[in-house]
Protein backbone atom coordinates (compact mmCIF):
# COMPACT_ATOMS: atom_id res chain seq x y z
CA UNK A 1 2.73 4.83 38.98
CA UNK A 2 2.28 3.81 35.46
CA UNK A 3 -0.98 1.74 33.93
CA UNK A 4 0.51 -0.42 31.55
CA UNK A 5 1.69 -3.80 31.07
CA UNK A 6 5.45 -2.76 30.88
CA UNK A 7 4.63 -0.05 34.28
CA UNK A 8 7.45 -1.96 36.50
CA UNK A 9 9.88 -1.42 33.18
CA UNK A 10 8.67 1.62 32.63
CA UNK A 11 9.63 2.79 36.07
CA UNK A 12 12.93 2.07 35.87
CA UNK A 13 13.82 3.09 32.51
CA UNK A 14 12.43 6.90 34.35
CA UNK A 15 14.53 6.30 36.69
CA UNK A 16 17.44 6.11 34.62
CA UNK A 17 16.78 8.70 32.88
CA UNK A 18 16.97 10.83 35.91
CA UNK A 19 20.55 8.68 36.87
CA UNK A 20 21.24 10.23 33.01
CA UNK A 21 21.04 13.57 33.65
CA UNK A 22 22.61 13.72 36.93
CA UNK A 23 25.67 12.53 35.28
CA UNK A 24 25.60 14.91 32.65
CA UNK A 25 24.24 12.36 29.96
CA UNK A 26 21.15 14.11 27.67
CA UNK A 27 18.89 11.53 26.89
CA UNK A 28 17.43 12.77 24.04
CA UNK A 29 20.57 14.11 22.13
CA UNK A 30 21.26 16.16 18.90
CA UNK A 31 21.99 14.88 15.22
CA UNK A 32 25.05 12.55 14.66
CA UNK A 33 26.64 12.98 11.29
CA UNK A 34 26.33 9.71 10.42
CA UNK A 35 28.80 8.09 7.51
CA UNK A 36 27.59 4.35 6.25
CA UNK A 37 24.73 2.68 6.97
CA UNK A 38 24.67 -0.89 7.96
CA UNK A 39 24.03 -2.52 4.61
CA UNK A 40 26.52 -0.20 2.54
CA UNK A 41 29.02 -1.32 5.26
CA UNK A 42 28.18 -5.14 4.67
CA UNK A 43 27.88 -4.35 0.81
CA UNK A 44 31.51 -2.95 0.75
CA UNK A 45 33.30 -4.45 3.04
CA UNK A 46 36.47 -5.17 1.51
CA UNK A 47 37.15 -0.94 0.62
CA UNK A 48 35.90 -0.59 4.52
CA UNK A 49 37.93 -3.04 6.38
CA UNK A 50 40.21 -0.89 8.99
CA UNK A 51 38.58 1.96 8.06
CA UNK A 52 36.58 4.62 10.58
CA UNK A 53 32.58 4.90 9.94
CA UNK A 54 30.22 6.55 11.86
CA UNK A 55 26.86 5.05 12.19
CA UNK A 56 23.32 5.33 14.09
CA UNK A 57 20.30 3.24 15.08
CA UNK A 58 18.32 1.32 17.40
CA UNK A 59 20.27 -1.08 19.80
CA UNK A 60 18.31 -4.85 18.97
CA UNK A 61 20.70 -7.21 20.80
CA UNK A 62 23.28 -6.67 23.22
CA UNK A 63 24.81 -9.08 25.60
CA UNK A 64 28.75 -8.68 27.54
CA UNK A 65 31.31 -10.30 27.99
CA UNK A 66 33.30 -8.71 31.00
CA UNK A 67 35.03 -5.72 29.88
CA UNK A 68 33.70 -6.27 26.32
CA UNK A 69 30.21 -6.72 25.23
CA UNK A 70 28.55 -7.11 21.83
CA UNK A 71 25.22 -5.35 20.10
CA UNK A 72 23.36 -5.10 17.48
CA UNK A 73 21.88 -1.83 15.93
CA UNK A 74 19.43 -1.91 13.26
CA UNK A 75 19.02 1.68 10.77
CA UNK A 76 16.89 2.37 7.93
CA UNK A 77 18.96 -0.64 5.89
CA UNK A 78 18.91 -3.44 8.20
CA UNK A 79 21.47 -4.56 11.57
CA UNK A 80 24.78 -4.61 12.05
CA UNK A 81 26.97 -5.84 14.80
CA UNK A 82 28.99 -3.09 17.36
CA UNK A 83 31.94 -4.29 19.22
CA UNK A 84 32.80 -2.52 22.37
CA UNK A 85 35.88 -2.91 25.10
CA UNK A 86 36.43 -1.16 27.73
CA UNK A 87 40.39 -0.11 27.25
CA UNK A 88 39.05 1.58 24.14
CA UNK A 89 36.77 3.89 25.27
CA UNK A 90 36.86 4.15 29.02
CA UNK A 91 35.48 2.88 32.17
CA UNK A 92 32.77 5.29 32.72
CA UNK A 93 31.58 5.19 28.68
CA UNK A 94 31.71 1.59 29.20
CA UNK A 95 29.64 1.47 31.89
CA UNK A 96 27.15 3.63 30.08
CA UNK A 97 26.92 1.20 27.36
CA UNK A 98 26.27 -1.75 29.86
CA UNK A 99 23.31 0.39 31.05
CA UNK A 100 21.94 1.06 27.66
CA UNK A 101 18.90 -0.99 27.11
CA UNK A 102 17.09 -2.43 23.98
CA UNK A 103 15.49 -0.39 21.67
CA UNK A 104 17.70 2.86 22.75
CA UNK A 105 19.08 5.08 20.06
CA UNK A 106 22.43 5.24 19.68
CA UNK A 107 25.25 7.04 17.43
CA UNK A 108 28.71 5.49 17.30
CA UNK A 109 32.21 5.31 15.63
CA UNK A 110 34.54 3.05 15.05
CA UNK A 111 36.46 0.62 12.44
CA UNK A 112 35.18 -1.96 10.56
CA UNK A 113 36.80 -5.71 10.93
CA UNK A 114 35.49 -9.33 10.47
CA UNK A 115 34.94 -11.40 14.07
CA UNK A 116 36.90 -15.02 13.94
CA UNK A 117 32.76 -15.96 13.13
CA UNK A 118 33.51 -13.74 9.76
CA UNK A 119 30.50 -11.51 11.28
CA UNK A 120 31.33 -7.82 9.64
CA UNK A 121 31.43 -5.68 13.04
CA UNK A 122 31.74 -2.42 14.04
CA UNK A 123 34.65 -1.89 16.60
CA UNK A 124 33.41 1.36 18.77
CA UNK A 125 35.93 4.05 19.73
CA UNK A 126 33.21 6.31 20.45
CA UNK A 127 29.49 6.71 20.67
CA UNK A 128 26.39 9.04 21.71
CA UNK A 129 22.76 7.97 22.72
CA UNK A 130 20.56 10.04 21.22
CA UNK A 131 17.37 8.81 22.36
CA UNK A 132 16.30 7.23 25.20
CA UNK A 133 13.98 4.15 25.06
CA UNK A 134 11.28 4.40 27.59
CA UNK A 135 8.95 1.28 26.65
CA UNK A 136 10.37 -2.40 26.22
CA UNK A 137 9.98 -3.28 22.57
CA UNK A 138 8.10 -7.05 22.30
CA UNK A 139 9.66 -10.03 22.35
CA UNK A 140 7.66 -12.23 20.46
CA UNK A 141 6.10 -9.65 18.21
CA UNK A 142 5.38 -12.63 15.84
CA UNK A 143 3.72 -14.50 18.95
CA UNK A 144 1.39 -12.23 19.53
CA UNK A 145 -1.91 -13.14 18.90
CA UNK A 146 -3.72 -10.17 18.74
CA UNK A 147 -2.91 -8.90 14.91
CA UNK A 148 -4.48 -5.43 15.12
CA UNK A 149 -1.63 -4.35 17.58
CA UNK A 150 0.86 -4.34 14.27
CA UNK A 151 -1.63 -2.25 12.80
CA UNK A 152 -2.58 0.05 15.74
CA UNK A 153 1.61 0.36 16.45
CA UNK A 154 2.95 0.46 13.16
CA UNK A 155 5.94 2.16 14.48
CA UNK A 156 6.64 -1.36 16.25
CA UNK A 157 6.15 -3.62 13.12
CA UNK A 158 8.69 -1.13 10.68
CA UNK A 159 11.13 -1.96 13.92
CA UNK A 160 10.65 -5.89 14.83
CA UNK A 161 9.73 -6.99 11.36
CA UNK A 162 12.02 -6.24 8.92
CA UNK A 163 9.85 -7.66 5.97
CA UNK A 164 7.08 -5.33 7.07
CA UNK A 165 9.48 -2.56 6.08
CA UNK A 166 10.55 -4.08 3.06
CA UNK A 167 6.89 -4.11 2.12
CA UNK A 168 6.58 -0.51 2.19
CA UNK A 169 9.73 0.08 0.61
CA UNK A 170 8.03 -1.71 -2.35
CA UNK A 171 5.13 0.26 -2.47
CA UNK A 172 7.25 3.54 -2.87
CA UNK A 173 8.77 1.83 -5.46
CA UNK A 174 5.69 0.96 -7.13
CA UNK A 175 4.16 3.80 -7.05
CA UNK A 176 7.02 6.01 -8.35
CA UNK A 177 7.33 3.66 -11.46
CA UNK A 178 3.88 4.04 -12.45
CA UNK A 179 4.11 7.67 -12.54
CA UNK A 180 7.56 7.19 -14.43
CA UNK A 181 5.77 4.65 -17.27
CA UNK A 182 2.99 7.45 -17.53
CA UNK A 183 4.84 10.32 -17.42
CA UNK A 184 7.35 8.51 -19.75
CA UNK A 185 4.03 8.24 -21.85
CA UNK A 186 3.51 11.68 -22.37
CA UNK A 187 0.35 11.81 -19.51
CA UNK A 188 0.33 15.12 -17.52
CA UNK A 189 0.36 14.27 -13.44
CA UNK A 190 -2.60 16.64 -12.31
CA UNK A 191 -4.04 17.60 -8.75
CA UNK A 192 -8.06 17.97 -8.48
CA UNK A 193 -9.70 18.79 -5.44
CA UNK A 194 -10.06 16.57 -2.51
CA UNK A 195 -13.18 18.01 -1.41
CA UNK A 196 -16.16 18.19 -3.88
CA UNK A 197 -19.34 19.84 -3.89
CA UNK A 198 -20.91 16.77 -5.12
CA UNK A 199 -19.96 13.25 -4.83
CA UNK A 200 -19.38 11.78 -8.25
CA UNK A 201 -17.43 9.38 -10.06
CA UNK A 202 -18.46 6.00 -8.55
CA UNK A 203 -21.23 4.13 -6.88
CA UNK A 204 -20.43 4.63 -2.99
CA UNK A 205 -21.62 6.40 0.13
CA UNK A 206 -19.21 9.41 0.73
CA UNK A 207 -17.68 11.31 4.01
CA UNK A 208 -19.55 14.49 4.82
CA UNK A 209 -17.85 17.85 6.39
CA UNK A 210 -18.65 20.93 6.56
CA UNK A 211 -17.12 24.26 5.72
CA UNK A 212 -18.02 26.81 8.30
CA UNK A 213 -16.74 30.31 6.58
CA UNK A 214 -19.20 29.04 3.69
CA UNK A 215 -21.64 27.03 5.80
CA UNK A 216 -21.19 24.53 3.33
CA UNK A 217 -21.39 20.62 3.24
CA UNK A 218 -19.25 18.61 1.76
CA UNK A 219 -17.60 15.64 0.37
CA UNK A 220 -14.40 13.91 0.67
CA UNK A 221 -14.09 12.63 -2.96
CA UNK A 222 -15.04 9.20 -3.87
CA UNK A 223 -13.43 9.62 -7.25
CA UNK A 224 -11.13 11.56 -9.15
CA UNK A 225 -13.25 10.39 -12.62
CA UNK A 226 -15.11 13.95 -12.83
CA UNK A 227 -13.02 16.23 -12.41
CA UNK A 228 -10.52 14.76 -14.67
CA UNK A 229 -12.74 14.27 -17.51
CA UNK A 230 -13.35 18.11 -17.21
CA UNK A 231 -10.12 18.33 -17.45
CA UNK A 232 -10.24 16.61 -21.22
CA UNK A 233 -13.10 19.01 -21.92
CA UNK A 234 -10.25 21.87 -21.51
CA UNK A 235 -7.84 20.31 -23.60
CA UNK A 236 -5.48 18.14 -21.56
CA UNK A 237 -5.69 15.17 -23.56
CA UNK A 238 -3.66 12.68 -21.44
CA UNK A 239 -3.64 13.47 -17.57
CA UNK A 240 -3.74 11.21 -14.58
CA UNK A 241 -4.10 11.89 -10.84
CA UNK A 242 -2.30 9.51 -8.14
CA UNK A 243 -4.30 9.98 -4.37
CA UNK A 244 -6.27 9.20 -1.77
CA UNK A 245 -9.85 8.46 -1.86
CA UNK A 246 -12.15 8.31 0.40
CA UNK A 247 -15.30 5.90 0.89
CA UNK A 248 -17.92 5.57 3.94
CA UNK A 249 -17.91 1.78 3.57
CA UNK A 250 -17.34 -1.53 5.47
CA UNK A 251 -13.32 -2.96 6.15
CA UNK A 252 -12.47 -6.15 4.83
CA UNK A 253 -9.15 -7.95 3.63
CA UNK A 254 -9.91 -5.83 0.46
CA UNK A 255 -11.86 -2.71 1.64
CA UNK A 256 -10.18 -0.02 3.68
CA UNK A 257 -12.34 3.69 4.10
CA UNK A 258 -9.29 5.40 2.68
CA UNK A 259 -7.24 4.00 -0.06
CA UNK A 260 -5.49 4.88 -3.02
CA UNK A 261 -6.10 5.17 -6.85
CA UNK A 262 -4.84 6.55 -9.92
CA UNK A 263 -6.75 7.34 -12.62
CA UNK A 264 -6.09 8.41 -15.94
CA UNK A 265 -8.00 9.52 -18.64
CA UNK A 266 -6.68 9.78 -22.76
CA UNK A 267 -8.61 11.55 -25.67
CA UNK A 268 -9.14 9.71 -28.74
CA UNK A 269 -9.03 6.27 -27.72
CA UNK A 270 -11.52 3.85 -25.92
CA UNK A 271 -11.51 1.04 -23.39
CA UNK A 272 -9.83 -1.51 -26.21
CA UNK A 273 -6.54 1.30 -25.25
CA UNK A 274 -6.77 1.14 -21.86
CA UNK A 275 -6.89 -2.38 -21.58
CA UNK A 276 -3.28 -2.44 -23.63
CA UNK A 277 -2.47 0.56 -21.29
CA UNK A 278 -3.37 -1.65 -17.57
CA UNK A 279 -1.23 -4.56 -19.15
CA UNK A 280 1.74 -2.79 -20.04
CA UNK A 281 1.73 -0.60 -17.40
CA UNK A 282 1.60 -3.87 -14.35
CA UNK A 283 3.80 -5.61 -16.57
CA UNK A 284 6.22 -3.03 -16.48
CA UNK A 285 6.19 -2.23 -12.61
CA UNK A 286 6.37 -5.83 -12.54
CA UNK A 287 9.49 -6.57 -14.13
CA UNK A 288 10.75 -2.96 -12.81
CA UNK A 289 10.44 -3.36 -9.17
CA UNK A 290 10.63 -6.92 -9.11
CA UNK A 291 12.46 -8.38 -11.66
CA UNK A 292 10.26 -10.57 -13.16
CA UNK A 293 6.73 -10.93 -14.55
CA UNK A 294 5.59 -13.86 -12.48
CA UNK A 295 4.67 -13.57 -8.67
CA UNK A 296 3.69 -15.51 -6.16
CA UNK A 297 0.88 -14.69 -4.48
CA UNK A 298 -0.48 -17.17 -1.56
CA UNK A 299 0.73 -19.91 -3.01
CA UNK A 300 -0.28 -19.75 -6.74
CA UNK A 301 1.68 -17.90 -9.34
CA UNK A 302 0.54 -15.08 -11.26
CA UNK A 303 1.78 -14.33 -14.63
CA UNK A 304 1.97 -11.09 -16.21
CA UNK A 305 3.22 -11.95 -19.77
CA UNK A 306 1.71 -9.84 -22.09
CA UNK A 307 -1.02 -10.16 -23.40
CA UNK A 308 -4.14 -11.04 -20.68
CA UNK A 309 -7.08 -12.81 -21.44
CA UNK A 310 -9.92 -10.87 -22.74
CA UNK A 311 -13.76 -12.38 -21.28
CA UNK A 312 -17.58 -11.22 -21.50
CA UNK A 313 -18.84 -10.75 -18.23
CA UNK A 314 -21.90 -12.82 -19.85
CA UNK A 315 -19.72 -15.69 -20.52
CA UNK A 316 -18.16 -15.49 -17.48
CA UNK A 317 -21.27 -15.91 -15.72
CA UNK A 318 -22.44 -19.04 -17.91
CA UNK A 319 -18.81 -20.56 -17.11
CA UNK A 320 -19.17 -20.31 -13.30
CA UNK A 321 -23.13 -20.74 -12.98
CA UNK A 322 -24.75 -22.27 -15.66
CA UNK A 323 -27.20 -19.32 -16.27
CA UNK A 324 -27.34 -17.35 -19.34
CA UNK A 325 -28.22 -13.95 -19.18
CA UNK A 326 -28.79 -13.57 -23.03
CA UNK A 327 -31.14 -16.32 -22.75
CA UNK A 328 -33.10 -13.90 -20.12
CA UNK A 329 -34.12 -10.67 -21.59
CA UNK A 330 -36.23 -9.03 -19.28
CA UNK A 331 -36.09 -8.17 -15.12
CA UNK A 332 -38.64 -10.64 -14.52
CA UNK A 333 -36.68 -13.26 -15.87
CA UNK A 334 -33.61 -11.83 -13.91
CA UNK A 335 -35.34 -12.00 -11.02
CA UNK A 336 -36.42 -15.69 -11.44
CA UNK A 337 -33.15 -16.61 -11.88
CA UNK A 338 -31.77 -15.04 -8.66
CA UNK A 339 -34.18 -16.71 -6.76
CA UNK A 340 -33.51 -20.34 -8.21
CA UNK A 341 -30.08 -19.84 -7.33
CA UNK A 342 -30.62 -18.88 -3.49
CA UNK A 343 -30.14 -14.79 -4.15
CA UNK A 344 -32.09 -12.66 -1.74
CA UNK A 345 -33.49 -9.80 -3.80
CA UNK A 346 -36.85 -7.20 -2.75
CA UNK A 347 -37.99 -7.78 -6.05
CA UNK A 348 -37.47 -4.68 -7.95
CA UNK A 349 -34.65 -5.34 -9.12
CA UNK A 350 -33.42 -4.58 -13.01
CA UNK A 351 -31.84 -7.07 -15.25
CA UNK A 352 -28.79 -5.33 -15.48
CA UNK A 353 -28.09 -5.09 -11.49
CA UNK A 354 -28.69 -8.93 -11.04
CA UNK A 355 -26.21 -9.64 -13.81
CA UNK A 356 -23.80 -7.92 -11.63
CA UNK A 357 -24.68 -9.61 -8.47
CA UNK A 358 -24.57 -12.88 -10.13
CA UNK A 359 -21.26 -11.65 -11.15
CA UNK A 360 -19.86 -10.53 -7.59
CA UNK A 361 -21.68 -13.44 -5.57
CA UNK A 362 -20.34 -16.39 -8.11
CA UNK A 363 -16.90 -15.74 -10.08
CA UNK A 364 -15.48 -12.42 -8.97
CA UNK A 365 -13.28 -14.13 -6.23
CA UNK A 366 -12.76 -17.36 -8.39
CA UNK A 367 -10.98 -14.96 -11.44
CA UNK A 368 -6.86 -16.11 -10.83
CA UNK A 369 -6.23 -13.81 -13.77
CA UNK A 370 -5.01 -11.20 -14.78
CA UNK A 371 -7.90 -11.19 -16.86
CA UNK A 372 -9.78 -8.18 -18.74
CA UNK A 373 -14.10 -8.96 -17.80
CA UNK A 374 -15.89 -6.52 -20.15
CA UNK A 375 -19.21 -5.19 -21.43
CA UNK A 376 -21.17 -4.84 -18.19
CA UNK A 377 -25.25 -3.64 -18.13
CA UNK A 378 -25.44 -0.19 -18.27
CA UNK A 379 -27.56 -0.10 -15.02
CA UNK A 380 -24.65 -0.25 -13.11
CA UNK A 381 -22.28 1.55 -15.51
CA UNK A 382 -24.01 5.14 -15.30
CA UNK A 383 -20.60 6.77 -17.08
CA UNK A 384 -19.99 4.74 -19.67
CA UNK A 385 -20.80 4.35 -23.33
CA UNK A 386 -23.47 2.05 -24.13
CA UNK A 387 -22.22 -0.79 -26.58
CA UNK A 388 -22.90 -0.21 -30.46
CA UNK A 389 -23.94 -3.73 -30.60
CA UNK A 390 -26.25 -3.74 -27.64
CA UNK A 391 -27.48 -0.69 -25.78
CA UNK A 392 -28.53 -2.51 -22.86
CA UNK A 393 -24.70 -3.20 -22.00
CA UNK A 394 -21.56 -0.53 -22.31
CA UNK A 395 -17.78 -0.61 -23.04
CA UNK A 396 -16.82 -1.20 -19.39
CA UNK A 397 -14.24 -3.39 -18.01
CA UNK A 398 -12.80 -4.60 -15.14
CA UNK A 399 -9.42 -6.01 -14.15
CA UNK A 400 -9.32 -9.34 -11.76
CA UNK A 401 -5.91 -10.73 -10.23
CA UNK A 402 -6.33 -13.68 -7.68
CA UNK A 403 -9.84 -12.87 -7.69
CA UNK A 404 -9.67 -9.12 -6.66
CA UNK A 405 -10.80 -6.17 -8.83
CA UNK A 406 -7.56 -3.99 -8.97
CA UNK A 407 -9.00 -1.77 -12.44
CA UNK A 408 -12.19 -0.79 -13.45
CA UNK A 409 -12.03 1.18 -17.11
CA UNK A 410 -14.71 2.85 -19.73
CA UNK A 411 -15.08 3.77 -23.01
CA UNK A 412 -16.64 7.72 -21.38
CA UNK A 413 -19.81 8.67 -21.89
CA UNK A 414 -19.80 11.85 -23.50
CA UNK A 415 -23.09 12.13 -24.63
CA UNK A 416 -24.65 14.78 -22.68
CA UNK A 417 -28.13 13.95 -23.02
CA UNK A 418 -27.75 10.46 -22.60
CA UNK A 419 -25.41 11.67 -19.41
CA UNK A 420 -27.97 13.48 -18.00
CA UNK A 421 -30.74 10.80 -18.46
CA UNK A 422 -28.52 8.34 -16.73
CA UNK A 423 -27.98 11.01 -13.73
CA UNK A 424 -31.71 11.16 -13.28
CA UNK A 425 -32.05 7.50 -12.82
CA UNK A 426 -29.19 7.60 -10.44
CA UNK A 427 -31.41 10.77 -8.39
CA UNK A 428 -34.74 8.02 -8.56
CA UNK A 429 -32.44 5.26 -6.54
CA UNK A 430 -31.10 7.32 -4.09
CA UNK A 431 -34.56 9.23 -3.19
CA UNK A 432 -35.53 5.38 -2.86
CA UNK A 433 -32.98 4.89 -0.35
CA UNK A 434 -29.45 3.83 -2.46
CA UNK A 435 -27.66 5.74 -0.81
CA UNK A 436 -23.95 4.67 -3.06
CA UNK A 437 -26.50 6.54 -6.02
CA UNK A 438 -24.81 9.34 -7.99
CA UNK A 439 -25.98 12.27 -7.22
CA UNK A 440 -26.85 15.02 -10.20
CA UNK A 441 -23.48 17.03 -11.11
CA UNK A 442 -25.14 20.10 -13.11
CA UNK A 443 -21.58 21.66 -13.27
CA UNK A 444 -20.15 18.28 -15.36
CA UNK A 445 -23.50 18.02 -17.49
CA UNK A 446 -22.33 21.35 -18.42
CA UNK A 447 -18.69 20.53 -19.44
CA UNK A 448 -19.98 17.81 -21.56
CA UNK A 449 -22.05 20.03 -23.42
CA UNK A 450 -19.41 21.93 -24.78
CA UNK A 451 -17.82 18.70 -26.33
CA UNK A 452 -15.76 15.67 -24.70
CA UNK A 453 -13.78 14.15 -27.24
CA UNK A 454 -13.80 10.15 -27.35
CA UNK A 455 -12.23 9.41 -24.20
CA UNK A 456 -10.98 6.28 -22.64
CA UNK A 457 -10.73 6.67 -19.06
CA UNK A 458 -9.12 3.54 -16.04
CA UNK A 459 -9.12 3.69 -12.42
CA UNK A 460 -6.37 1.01 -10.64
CA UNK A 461 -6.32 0.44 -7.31
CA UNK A 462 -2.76 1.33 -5.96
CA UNK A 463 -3.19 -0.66 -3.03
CA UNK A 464 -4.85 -4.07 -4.55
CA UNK A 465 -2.21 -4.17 -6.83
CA UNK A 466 0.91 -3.73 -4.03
CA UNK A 467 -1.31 -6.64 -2.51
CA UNK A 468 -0.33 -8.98 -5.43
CA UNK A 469 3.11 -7.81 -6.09
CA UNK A 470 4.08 -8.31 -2.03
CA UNK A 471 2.13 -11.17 -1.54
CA UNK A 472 0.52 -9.24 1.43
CA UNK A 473 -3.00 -11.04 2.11
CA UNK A 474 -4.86 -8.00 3.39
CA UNK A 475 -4.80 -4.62 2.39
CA UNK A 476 -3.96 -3.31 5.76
CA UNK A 477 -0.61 -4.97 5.44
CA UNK A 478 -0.03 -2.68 2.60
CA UNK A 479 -1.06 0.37 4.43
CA UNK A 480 0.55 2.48 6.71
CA UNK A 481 -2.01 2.94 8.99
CA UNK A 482 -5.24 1.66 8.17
CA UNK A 483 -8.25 2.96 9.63
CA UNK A 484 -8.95 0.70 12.53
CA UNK A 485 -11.43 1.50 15.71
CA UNK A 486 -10.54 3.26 18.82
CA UNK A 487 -9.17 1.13 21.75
């Protein structure tokens, strides 16, 4: 009757579903005004002891004893233990009870008291099942080999593994403190538009859709950079946006399609500021949501004591390879050196772009951190300011933490011309197939043009940094659901 592994199960939870409603039971019930939950009643014990609470939630355990039987029900706080007999509420209630089965809903009430194992327990004068429990829940959820399933089921992680939930209870927590230490720092929370015109603000391959009132391509945003900065054209000197973004790009540990960033963007100052900015801020979520500024993160600590250590991406390239860049000053050399050490390359290659392979193929994943790596080529920094001491590189830095990039910062470009110049290369690579290119934004050429004032501008990855501060090894553990391919 039903294809699926729990069919024979499934059957017979049907069938009592129909054995429900012939009694008069409604398996799917209304709302029960619910009192404590199962942590405030453990938390407060001693004011609750002989007194009546109401409570909800999914029956976990339950095993009798005769005319008296013993469950567990777990709510948004954690489990507590109900204690039911059948001279208190009735033969035919108790009987329902003994017919519950795991994972059912129920609402009950009754008086708290301590079991002679000093278990807090709920002793049930009354309850309600509100929802009826059609599919088994696992019973070796940890057991199961095939990891995906937590991801494609969420629903069934939040219930079997508490710590999953706990997680996620984290990440709200992180993410409402960084908009309290921004907000708190006088930066204006701003929404920009999810869907752009043109796909700007990073080096990626966007999602295409199309409008059909307009008959209109376009893209999910890759970035919220652009439209922000236009933002400090008009005025708004300090603004940040926290939301999703969207990329049309491989899954990893690290990479998921859609993730989320915050960016946030301050007039008069430059990347030295946001540097101080990404420091204090993760230093203060830090201590904030987790009461300290050292974490453990797969095994090695990570400390967030102010302040980080400051590194040339040229001298962190020397450190981990040997090979110094300011010792090679043209492409040619570049490419030479690629080649000695094993790098595949076609051969047209610029300086700039090899530095930053060298970079991402030798040291990126052996940074511990935190650690600020600045001054990258300006080949691959098409929106930032090129260095006063050396065009060829620009104020540009990124942010490492047990060897992930969680932060990726600028002193802006707001030299149109040289904006527009850098655009055009951008145009040449993707006509010659890059397809993660920029693509030419006429609309912010013209923004710049009327004036950008000195701008320092950051980009964190939300989800990266809930990585670290969970100790969650892949980002789909910090994610709700994850993109993942149909069954």
């Amino acid at each position: 009757m039903f294809v699926d592994q729990y069919s024979d199960q499934l059957f017979y939870r049907h069938k009592k579903i129909e054995d429900l409603v012939k009694q008069g039971v409604e398996p799917y019930g209304e709302k029960y005004e619910v009192t404590h939950h199962s942590q405030s009643i453990h938390a407060k014990f001693t004011g609750l002891e002989g007194k009546t609470v109401s409570i909800a939630g999914r029956i976990m355990t339950k095993r009798g004893h005769g005319k008296a039987s013993f469950a567990h029900i777990q709510d948004s706080e954690g489990r507590i233990q109900l204690y039911i007999r059948q001279d208190s509420v009735g033969e035919e209630k108790y009987d329902l009870f003994q017919n519950l089965d795991i994972g059912d809903i129920i609402g009950a009430t009754g008086e708290v008291f301590k079991t002679r194992t000093a278990e807090i327990t709920v002793n049930i004068s009354s309850f309600r099942l509100l929802s009826k429990s059609l599919r088994p829940l696992p019973e070796k959820w940890h057991g199961l080999k095939d990891v995906e399933l937590r991801y494609r089921q969420r629903y069934l992680d939040l219930i079997v593994n508490p710590e999953v939930r706990n997680v996620f209870i984290t990440r709200s927590k992180v993410i409402q403190s960084i908009r309290d230490f921004l907000t708190k720092a006088d930066f204006l929370e701003v929404e920009t538009p999810v869907m752009h015109n043109v796909a700007g603000g990073a080096t990626a391959r966007p999602f295409i859709t199309h409008h059909n009132a307009l008959d209109l391509d376009l893209y999910l945003r890759i970035a919220t950079e652009l439209h922000l900065k236009r933002l400090v054209v008009g005025g708004m000197e300090k603004v940040f946006e926290l939301g999703r973004i969207f990329r049309n790009e491989g899954i990893s540990t690290n990479h998921n399609p859609e993730f989320t960033s915050v960016e946030i963007y301050q007039a008069n100052a430059d990347y030295e500021d946001m540097m101080k900015l990404t420091e204090e801020l993760v230093a203060s979520v830090a201590q904030k949501v987790l009461g300290s500024l050292k974490v453990d993160y797969q095994g090695r600590e990570l400390d967030f004591s102010l302040p980080w250590p400051r590194k040339d991406l040229l001298q962190v390239i020397q450190e981990f390879t040997g090979v110094d860049f300011s010792d090679i000053p043209d492409d040619s050399g570049a490419r030479k050196a690629a080649l000695a050490q094993g790098l595949e390359i076609e051969g047209n290659e610029k300086r700039g772009e090899i530095i930053l392979t060298f970079f991402e193929k030798f040291c990126e994943d052996r940074l511990w951190g935190p650690v600020f790596v600045k001054d990258y080529p300006v080949e691959v920094s098409p929106l930032a300011q090129r260095c006063r001491y050396n065009p060829q590189f620009t104020y540009r830095f990124e942010t490492f933490m047990a060897g992930k990039e969680v932060a990726n910062a600028f002193t802006e470009l707001i030299d149109p011309l040289d904006q527009r110049e850098r655009f055009e290369q951008q145009v040449k690579e993707r006509v010659a197939g890059n397809e993660e290119a920029h693509m030419m934004d006429e609309d912010f050429l013209t923004a710049l043009e009327y004036g950008m004032p000195p701008t320092g501008g950051l980009g964190i990855g939300i989800d990266r940094i809930i990585m670290v501060l969970t100790n969650s090894p892949s980002i789909r553990d910090v994610i709700l659901f994850p993109t993942m391919r149909p069954k």
